[in-house]
C-alpha atoms as a PDB file:
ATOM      1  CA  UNK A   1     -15.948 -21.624  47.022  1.00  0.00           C
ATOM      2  CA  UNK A   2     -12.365 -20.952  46.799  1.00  0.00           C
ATOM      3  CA  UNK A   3     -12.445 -19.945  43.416  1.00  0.00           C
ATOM      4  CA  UNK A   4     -15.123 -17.632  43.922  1.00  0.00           C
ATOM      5  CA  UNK A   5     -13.534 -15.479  46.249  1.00  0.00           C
ATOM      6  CA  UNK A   6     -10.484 -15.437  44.588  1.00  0.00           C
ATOM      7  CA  UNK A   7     -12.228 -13.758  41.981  1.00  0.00           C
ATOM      8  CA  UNK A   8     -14.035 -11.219  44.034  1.00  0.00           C
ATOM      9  CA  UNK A   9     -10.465 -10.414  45.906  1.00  0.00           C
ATOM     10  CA  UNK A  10      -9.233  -9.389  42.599  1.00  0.00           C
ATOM     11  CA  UNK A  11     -11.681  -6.849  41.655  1.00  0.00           C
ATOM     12  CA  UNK A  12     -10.852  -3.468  42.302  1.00  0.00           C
ATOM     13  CA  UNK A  13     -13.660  -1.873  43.952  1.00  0.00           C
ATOM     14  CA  UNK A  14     -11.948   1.256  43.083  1.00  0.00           C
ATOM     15  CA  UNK A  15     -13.879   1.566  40.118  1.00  0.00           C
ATOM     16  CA  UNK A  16     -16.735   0.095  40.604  1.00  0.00           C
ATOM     17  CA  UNK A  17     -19.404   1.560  38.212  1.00  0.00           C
ATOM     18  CA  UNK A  18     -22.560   2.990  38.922  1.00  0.00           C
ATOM     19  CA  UNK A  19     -25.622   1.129  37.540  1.00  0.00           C
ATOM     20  CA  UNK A  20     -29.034   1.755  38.090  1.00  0.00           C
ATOM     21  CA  UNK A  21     -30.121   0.580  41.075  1.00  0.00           C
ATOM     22  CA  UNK A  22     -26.475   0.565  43.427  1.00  0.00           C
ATOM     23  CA  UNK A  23     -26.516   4.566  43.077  1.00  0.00           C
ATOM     24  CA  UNK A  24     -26.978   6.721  46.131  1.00  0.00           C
ATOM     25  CA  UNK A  25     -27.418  10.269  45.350  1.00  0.00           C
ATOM     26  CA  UNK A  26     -25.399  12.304  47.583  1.00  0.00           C
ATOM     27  CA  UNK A  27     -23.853  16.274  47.356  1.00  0.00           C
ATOM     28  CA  UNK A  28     -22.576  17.427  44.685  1.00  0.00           C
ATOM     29  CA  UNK A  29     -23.072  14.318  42.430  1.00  0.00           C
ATOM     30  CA  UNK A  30     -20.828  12.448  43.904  1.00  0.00           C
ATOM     31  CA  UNK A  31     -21.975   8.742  43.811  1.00  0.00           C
ATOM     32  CA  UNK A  32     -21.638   5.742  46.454  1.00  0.00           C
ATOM     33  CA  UNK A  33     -23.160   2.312  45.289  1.00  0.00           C
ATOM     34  CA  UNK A  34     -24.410  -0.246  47.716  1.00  0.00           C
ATOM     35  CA  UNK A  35     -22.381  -3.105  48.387  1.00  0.00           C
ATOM     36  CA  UNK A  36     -25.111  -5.679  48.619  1.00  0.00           C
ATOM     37  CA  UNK A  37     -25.913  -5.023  44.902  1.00  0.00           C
ATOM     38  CA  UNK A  38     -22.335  -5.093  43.869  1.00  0.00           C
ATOM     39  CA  UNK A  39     -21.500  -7.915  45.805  1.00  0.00           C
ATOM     40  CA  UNK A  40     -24.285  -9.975  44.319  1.00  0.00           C
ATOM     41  CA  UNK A  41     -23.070  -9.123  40.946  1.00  0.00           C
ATOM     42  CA  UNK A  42     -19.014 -10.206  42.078  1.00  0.00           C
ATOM     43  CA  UNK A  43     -21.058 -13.590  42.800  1.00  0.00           C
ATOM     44  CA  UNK A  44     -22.844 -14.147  40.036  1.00  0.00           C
ATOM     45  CA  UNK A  45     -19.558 -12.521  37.756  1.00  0.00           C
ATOM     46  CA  UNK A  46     -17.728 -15.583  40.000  1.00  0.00           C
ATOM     47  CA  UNK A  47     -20.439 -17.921  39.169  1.00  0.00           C
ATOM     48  CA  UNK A  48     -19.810 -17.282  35.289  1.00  0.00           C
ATOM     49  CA  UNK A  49     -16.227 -17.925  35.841  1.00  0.00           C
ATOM     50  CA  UNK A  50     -16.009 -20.658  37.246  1.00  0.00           C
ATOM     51  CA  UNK A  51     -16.613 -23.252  34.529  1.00  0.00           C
ATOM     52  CA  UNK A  52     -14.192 -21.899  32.231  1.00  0.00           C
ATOM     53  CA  UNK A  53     -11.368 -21.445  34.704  1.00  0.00           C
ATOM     54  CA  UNK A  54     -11.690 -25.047  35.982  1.00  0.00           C
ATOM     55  CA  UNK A  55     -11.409 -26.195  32.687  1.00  0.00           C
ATOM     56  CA  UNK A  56      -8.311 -24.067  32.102  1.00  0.00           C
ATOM     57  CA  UNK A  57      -7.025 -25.544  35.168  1.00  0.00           C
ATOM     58  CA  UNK A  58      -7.681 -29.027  34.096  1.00  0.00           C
ATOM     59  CA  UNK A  59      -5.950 -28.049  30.377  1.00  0.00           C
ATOM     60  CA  UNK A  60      -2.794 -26.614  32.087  1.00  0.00           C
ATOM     61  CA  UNK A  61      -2.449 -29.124  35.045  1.00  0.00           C
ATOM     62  CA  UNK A  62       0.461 -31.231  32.882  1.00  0.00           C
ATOM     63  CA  UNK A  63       2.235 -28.200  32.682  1.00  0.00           C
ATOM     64  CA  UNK A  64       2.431 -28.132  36.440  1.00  0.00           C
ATOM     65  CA  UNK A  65       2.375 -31.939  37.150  1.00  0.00           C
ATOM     66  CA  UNK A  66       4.617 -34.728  36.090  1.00  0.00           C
ATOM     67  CA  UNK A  67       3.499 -34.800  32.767  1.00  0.00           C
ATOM     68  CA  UNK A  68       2.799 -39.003  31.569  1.00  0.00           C
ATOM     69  CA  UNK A  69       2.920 -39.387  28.313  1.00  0.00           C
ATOM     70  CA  UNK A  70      -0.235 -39.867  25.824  1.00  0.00           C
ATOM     71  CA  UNK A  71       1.890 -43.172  24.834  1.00  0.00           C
ATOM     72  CA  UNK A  72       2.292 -44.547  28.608  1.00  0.00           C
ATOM     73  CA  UNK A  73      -1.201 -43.973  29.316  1.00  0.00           C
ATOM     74  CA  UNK A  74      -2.001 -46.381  26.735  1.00  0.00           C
ATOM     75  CA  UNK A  75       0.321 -48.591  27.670  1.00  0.00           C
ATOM     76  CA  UNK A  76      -1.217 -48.729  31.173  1.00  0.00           C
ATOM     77  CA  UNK A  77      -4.090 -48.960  29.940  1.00  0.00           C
ATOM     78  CA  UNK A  78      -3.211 -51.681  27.597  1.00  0.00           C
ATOM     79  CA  UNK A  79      -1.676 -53.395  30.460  1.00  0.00           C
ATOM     80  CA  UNK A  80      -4.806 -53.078  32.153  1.00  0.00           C
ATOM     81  CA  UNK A  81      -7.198 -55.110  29.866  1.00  0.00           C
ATOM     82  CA  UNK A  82      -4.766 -57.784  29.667  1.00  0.00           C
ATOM     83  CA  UNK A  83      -4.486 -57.802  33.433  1.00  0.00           C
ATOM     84  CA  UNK A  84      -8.428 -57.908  33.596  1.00  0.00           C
ATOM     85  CA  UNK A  85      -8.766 -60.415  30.608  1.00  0.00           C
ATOM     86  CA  UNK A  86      -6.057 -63.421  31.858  1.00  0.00           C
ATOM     87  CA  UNK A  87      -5.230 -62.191  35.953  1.00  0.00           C
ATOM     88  CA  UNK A  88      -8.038 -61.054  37.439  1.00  0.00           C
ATOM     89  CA  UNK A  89      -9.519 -64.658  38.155  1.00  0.00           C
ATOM     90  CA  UNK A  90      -7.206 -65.328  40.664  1.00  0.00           C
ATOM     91  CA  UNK A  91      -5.226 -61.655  41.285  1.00  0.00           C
ATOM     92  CA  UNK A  92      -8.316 -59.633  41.806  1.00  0.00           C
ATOM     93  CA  UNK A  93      -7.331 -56.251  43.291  1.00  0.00           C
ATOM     94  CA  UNK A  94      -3.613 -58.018  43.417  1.00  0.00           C
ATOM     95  CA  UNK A  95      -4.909 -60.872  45.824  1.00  0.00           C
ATOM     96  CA  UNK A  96      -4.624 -64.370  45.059  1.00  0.00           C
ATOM     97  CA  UNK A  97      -7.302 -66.608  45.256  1.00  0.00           C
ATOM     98  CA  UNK A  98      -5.207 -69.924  45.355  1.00  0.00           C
ATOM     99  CA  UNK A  99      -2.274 -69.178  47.292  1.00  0.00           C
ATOM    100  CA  UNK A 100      -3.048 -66.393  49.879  1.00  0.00           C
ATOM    101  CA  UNK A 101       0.770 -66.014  50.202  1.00  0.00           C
ATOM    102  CA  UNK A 102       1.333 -65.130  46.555  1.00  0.00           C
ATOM    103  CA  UNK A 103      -0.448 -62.324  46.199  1.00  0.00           C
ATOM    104  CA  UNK A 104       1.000 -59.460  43.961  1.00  0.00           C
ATOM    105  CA  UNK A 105       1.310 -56.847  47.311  1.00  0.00           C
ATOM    106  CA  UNK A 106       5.188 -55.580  47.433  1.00  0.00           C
ATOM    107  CA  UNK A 107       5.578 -56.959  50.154  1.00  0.00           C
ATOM    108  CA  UNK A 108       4.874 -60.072  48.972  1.00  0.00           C
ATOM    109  CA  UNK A 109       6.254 -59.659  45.570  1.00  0.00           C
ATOM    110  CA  UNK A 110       9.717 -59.067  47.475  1.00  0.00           C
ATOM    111  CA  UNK A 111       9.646 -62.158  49.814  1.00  0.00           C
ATOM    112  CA  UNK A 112       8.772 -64.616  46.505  1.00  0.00           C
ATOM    113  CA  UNK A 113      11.725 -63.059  44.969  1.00  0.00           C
ATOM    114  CA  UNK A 114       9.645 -61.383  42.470  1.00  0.00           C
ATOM    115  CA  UNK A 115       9.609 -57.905  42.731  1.00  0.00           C
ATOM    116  CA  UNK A 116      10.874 -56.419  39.486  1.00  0.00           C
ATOM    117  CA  UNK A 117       9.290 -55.795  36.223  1.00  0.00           C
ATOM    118  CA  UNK A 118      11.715 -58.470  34.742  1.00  0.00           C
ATOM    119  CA  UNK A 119      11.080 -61.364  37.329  1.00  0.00           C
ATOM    120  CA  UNK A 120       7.249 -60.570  37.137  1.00  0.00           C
ATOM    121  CA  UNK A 121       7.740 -61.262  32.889  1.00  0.00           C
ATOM    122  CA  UNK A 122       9.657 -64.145  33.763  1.00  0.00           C
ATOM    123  CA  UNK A 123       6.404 -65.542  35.820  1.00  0.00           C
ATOM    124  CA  UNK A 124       4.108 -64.317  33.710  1.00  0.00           C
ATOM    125  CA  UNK A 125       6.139 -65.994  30.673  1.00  0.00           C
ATOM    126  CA  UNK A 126       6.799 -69.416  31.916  1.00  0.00           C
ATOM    127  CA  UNK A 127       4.532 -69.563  35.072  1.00  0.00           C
ATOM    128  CA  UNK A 128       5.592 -70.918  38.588  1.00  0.00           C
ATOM    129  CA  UNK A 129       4.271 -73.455  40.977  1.00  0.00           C
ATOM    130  CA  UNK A 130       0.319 -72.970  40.428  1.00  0.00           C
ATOM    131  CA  UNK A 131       0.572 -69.927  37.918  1.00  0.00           C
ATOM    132  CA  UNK A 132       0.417 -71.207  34.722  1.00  0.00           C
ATOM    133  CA  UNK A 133       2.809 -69.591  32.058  1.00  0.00           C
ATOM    134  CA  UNK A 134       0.984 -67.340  29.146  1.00  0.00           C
ATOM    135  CA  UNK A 135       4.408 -66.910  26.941  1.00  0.00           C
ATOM    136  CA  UNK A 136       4.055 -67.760  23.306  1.00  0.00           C
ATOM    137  CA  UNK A 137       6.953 -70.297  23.476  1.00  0.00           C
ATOM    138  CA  UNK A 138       6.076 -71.522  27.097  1.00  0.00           C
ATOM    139  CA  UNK A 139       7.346 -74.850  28.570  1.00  0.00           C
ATOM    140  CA  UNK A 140       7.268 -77.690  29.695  1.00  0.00           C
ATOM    141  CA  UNK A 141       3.488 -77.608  28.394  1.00  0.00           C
ATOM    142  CA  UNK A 142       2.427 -78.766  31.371  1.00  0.00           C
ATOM    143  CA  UNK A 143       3.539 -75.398  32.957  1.00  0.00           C
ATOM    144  CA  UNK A 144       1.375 -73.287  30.694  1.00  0.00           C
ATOM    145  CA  UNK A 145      -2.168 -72.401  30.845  1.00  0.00           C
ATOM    146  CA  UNK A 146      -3.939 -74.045  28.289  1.00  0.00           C
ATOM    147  CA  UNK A 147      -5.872 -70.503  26.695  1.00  0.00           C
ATOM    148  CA  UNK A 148      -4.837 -68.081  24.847  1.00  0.00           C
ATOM    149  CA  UNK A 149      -1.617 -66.935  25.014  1.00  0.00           C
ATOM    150  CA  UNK A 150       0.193 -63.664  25.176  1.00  0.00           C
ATOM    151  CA  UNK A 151       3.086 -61.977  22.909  1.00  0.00           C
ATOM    152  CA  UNK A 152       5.922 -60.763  24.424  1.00  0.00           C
ATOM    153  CA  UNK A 153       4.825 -56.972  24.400  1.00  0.00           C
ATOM    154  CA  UNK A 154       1.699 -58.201  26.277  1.00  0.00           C
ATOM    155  CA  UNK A 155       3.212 -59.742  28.825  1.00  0.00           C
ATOM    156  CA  UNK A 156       5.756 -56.632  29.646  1.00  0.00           C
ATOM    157  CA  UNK A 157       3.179 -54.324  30.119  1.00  0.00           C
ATOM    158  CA  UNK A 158       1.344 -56.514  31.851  1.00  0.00           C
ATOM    159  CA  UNK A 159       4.673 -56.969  33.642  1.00  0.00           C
ATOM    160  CA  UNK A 160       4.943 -52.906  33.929  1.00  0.00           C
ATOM    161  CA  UNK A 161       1.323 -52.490  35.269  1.00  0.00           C
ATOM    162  CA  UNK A 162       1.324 -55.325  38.117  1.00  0.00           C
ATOM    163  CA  UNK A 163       4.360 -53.821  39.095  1.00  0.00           C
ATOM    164  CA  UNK A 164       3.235 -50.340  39.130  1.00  0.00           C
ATOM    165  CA  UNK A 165       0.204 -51.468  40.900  1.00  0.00           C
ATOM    166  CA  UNK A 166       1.696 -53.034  43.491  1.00  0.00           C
ATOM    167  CA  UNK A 167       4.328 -50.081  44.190  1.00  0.00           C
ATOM    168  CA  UNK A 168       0.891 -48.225  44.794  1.00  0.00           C
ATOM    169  CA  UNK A 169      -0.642 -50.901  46.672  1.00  0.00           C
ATOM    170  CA  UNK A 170      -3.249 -51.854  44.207  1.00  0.00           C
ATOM    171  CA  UNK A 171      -5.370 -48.731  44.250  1.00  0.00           C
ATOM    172  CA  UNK A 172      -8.922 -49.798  42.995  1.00  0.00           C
ATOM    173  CA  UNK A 173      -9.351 -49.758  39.237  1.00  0.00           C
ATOM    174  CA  UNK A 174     -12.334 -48.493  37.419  1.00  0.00           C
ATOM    175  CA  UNK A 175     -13.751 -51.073  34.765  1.00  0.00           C
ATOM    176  CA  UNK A 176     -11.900 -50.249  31.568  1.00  0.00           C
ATOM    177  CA  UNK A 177     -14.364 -49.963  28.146  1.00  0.00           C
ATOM    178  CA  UNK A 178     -12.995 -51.033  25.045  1.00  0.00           C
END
């Protein structure tokens, strides 16, 4: 409750009002309130606040964070769905399912030579050893997976979000709606 006492730090108990039930009659009408009452009411005062301050906090976070973009959240998004509609067979959670040693980890990415957003289009595009190629104007036809097949904006965000991925080493990824 961090929040909460943050909130009852910054009252100033100063002047702290009398209300019926915290007053103590004393000489010469002086009056002293209870701090159990008041306290309960700095809770439930805390309590109130809360929702509406978290939800300022939430609003103003970019303004404190690394702001991304409405447009590149899309985009990784985007990248996303195509990564879960044409990859995830055989990359799931950047594994690979037919060659163990291919898998999309950095570390892996870097010893096949394929560890930039440019050489992971190029694969995508044209496809290498088992990968088939998903370019529009793949070859030899033989290379390239016999489904659908992907534009060349698909494939660099595709290219963008394996990449990104695997520079975060493939945190899991909540099932995207469309």
């Amino acid at each position: 409750m961090p929040l909460l006492s943050m909130v009852s730090c910054c009252i100033n108990t100063k002047f702290r009002l009398a209300t019926k039930g915290n007053e103590k009659g004393g000489g010469g009408g002086e009056i002293q309130s209870h701090p159990a009452p008041l306290l309960n009411k700095q809770v439930k005062f805390g309590k109130s606040l809360a929702p509406p301050l978290m939800a300022a906090l939430v609003i103003l976070s970019p303004l404190v964070n690394d702001p991304v973009s409405l447009g590149q959240t899309i985009d990784i998004q985007r990248g996303a769905r195509l990564f879960s509609q044409a990859c995830i067979g055989c990359h799931d959670a950047g594994g690979n399912v037919i060659q163990p040693g291919a898998t999309l980890f950095i570390k892996d990415l870097q010893r096949n030579g394929v560890d930039t957003e440019e050489e992971i289009y190029r694969v995508t595009y044209f496809g290498k050893g088992r990968m088939p190629g998903f370019g529009e104007n793949c070859t030899p036809r033989g290379q390239c997976t016999f489904g659908a097949r992907f534009q060349d904006e698909e494939i660099k965000l595709l290219a963008e979000f394996v990449k990104s991925q695997a520079d975060q080493g493939w945190p899991k990824i909540e099932s995207i709606e469309d």
